[in-house]
Protein backbone atom coordinates (compact mmCIF):
# COMPACT_ATOMS: atom_id res chain seq x y z
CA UNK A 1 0.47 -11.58 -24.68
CA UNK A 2 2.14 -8.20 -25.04
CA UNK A 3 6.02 -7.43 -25.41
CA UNK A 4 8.17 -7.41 -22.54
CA UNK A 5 8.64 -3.77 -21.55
CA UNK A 6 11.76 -2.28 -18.97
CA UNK A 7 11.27 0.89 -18.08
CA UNK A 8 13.60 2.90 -19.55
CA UNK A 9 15.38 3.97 -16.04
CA UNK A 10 15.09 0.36 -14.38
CA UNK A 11 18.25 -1.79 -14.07
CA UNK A 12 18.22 -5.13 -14.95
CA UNK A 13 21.27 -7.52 -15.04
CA UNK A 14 21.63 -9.30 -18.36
CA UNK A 15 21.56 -12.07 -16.65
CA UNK A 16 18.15 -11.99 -15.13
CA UNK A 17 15.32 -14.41 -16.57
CA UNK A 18 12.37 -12.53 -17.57
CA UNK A 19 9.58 -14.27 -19.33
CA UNK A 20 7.11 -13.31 -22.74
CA UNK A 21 4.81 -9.96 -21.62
CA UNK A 22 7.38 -9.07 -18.67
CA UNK A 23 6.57 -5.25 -17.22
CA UNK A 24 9.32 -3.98 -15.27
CA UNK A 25 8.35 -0.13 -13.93
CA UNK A 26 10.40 2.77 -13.51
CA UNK A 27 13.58 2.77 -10.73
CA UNK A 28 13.27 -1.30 -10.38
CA UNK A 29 16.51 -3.69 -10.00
CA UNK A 30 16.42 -7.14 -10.95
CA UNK A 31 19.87 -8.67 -9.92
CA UNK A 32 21.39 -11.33 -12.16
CA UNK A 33 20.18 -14.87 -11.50
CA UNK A 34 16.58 -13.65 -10.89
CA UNK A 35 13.85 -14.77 -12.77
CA UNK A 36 10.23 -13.81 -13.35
CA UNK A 37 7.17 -15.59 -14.88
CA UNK A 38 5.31 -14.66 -17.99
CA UNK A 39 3.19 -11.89 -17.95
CA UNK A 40 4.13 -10.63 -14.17
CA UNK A 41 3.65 -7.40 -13.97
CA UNK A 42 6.56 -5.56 -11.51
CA UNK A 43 5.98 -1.95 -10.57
CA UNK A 44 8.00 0.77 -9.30
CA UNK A 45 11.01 0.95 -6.93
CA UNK A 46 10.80 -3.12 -6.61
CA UNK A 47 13.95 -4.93 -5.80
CA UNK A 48 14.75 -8.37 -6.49
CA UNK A 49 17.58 -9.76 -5.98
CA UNK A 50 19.90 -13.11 -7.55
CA UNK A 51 17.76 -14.93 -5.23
CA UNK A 52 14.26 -14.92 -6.15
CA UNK A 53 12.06 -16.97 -8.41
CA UNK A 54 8.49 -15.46 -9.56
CA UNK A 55 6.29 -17.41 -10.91
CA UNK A 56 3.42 -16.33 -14.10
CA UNK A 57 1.11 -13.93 -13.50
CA UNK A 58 2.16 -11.78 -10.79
CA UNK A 59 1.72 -8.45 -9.73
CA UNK A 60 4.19 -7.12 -7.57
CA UNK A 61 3.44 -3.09 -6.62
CA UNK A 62 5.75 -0.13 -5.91
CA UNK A 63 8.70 -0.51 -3.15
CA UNK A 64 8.41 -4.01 -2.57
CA UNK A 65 11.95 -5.85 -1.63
CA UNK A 66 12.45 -9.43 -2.52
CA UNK A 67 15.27 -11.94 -1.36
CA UNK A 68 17.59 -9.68 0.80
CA UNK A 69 19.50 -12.10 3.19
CA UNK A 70 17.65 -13.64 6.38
CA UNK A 71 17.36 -11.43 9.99
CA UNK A 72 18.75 -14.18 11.66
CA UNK A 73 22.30 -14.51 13.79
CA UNK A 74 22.78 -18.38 12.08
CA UNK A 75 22.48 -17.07 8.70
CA UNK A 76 26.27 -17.65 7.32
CA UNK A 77 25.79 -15.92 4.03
CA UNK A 78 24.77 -19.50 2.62
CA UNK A 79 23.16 -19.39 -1.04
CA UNK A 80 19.17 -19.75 -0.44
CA UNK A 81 16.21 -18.36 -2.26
CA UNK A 82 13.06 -16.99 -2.37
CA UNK A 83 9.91 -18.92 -4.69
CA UNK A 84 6.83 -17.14 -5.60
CA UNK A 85 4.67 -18.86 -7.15
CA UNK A 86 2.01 -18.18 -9.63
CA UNK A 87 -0.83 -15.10 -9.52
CA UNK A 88 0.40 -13.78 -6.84
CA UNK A 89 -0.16 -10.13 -5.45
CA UNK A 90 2.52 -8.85 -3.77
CA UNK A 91 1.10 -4.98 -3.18
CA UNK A 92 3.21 -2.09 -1.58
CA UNK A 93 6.37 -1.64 0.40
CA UNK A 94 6.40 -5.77 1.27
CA UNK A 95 9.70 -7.85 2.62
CA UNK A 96 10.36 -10.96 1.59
CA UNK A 97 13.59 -12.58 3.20
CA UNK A 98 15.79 -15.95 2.13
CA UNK A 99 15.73 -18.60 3.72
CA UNK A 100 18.53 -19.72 6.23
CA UNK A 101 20.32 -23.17 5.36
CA UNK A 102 21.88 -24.05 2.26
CA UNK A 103 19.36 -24.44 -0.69
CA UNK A 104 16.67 -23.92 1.13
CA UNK A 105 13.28 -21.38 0.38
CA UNK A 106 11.27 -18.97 1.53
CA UNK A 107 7.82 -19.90 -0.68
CA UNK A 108 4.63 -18.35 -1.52
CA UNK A 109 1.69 -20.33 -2.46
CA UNK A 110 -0.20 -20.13 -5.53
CA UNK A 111 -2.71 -17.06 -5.83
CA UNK A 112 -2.12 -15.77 -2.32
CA UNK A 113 -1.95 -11.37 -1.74
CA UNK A 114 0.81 -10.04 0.26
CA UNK A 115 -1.56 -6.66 1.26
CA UNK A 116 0.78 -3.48 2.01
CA UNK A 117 3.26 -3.89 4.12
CA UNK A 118 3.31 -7.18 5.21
CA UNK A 119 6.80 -8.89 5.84
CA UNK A 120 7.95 -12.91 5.36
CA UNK A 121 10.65 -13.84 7.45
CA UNK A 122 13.37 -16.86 6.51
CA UNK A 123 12.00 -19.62 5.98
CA UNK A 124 8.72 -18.85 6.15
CA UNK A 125 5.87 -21.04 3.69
CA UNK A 126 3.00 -19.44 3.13
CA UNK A 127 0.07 -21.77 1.47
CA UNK A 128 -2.01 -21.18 -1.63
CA UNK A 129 -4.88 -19.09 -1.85
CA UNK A 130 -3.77 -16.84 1.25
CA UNK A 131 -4.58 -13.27 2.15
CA UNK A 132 -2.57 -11.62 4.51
CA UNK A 133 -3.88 -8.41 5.26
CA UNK A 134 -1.84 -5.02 5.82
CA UNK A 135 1.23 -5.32 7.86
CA UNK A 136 0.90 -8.43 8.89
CA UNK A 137 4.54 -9.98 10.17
CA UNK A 138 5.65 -14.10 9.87
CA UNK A 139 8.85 -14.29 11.43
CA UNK A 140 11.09 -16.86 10.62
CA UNK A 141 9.66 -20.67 9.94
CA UNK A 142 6.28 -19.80 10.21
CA UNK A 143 4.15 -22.36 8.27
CA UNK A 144 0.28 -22.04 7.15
CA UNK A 145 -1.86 -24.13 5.38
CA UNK A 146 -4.47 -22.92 2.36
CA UNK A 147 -7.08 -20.38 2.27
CA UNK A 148 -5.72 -19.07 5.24
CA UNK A 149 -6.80 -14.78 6.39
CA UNK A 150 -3.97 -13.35 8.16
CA UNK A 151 -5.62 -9.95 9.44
CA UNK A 152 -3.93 -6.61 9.52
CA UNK A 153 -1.02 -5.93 11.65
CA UNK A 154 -1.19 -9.22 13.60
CA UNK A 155 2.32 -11.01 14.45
CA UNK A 156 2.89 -14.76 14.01
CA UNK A 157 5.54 -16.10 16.48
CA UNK A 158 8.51 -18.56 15.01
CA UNK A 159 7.72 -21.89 14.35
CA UNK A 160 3.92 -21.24 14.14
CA UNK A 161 1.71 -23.17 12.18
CA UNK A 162 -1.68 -21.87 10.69
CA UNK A 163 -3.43 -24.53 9.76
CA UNK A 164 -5.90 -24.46 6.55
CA UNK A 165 -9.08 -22.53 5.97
CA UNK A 166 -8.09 -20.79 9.36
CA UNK A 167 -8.25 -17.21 10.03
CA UNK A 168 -6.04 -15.20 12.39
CA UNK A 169 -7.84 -11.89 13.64
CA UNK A 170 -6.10 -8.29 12.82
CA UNK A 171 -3.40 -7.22 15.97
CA UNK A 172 -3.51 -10.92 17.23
CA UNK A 173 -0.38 -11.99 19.05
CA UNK A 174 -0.13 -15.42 18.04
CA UNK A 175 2.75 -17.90 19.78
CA UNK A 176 1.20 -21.19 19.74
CA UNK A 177 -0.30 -23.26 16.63
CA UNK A 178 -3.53 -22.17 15.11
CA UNK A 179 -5.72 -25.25 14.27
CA UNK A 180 -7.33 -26.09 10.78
CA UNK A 181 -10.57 -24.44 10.26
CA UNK A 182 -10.49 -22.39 13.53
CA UNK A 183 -10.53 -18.67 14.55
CA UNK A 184 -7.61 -17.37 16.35
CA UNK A 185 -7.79 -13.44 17.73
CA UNK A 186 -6.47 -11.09 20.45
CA UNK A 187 -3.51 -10.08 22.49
CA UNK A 188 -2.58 -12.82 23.83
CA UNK A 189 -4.10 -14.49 21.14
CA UNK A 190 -7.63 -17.46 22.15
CA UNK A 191 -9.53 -19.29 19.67
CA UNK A 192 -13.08 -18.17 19.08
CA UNK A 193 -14.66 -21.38 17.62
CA UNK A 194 -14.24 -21.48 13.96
CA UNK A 195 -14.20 -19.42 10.77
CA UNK A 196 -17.49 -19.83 10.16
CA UNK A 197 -17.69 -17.28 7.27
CA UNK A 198 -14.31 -18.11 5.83
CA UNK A 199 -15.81 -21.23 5.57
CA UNK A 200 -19.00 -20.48 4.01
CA UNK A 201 -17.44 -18.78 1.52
CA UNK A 202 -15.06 -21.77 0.48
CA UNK A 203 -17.94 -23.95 -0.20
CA UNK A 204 -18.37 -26.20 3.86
CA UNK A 205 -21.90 -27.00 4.07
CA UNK A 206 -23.45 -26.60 7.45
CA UNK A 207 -23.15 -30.81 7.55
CA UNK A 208 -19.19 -30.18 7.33
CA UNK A 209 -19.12 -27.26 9.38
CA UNK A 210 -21.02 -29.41 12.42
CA UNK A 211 -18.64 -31.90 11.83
CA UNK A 212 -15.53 -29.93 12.23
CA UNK A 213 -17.07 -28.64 15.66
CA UNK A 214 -17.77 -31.97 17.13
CA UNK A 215 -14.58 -33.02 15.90
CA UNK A 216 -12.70 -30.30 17.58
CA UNK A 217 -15.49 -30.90 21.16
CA UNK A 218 -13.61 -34.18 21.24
CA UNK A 219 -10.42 -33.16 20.79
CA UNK A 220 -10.46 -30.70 23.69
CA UNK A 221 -12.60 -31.86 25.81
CA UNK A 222 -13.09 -36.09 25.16
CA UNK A 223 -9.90 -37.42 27.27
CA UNK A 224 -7.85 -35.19 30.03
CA UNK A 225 -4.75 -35.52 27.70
CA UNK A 226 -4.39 -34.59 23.96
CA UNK A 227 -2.67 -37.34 22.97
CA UNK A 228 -5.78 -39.51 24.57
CA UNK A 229 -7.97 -37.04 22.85
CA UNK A 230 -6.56 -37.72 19.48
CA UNK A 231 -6.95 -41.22 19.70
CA UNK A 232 -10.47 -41.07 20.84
CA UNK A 233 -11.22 -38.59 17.44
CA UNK A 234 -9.13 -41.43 15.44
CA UNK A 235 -11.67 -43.89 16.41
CA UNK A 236 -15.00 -41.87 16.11
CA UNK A 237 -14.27 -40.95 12.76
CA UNK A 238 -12.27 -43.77 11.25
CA UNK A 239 -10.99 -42.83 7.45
CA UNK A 240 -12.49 -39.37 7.59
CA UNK A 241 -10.61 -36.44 5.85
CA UNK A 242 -11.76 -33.52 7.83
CA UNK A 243 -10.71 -35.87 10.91
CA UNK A 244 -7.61 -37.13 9.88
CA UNK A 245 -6.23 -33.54 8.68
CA UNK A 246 -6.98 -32.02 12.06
CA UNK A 247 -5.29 -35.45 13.98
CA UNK A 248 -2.56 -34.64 12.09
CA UNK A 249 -2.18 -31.03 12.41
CA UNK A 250 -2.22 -31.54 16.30
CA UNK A 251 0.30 -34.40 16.11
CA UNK A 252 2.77 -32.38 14.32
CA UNK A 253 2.80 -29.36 16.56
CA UNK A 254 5.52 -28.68 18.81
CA UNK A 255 4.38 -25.38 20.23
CA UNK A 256 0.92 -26.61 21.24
CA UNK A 257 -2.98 -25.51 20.31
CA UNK A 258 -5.06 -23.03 20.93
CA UNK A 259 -8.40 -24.30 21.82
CA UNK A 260 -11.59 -23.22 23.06
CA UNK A 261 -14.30 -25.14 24.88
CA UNK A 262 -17.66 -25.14 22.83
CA UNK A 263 -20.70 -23.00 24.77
CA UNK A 264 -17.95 -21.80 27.28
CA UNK A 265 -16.62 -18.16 27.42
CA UNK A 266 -13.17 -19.38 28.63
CA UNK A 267 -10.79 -19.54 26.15
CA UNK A 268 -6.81 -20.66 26.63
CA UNK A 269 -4.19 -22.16 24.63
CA UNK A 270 -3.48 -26.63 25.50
CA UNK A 271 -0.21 -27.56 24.83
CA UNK A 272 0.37 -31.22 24.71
């Protein structure tokens, strides 16, 4: 691993952390009390501030601003953090915010890219393996899964959960909770059906993918409530992962679920 190397007109507190193989680039400010991974690689104009942990092998590009305090009224100047994890890619002009409450983190998952732009509100946990495309914005307490495709520009209400493997279409307005495996898209956001491709690509075989689609023709249309509907799916497919992840997605969610009805063209949100 090569030397650690500060450019010569960055600023960086004595009291910063920075690991073996460390490249800070010209104009950057690492505050005391951050710390950064071996072999992450920080470019120009980056701030990070007393706040933020990065994990190994990151890349974080030009103008990117980690750990500032929270947009948010109950913030009382509290101490809370930021946590990046490892291999991420955090590329240009990104936010990252604190959380709000004492102790507590905004995260980002293991191997996930930040693409240009985007901003992470308090609180916000973002899942391994993520990609959130160009100016996409979490606000605060926004929670997805893994392997999750954020598209460009879209805006993620507070309090939303993605779940896994979904994907949330580029300009979507999204303000209820986007189910495991699905495909969420437009202003007001609907659910197409499922990510099909996205889940292709991770390695569903078409068994798994049929599965996940009589699963979810249950769910929304097996019983008139959800709660019915959930039990029904419980006791078709007894001791089944894909089943028992989705039961309890929709069991957590307090802001309800988009759905969509299988062979039908209308598509609305059920809360429960």
């Amino acid at each position: 691993m090569p030397e650690t190397s500060i450019h010569e007109t960055a600023i960086v507190s004595p009291k910063a952390i920075l690991g073996a193989g460390v490249s800070v680039g010209p104009f950057s400010i690492i505050d005391g009390g951050a710390s950064v991974g071996d072999g992450t690689v920080i470019g120009a104009y980056v701030h990070l501030t007393s706040y933020v942990e990065i994990g190994r092998g990151c890349h974080i590009y030009d103008s990117t601003v980690i750990g500032h305090p929270p947009q948010d009224h109950d913030f009382a100047g509290e101490t809370s953090y930021v946590r990046i994890e490892d291999d991420v890619v955090i590329r240009e002009n990104v936010t990252v915010h604190r959380a709000t409450g004492e102790g507590l983190a905004t995260r980002v998952g293991k191997g996930t890219m930040l693409m240009e732009g985007c901003h992470l509100g308090h609180n916000v946990k973002v899942g391994q393996y993520c990609t959130l495309t160009n100016k996409a914005g979490l606000s605060g307490h926004v929670l997805t899964g893994d392997y999750v495709v954020i598209g460009g520009l879209a805006g993620l209400h507070q309090f939303v959960r993605v779940g896994s493997y979904a994907m949330v279409g580029g300009m979507a307005k999204v303000v209820m909770d986007v189910p495991p495996y699905s495909l969420v898209d437009g202003n007001p956001a609907s659910m197409f059906g499922l990510n099909s491709v996205g889940l292709r690509r991770r390695g569903f075989d078409q068994q798994e993918r049929n599965k996940i689609k009589k699963i979810y023709k249950l769910l929304f249309e097996g019983a008139p409530t959800l709660e019915d509907a959930m039990e029904l799916v419980s006791k078709r497919y007894p001791d089944d992962g894909l089943a028992d992840g989705i039961i309890a997605f929709a069991r957590e969610s307090r802001r309800g679920l988009y759905h969509w009805r299988p062979g039908s063209a209308e598509h609305r949100g059920r809360a429960r």
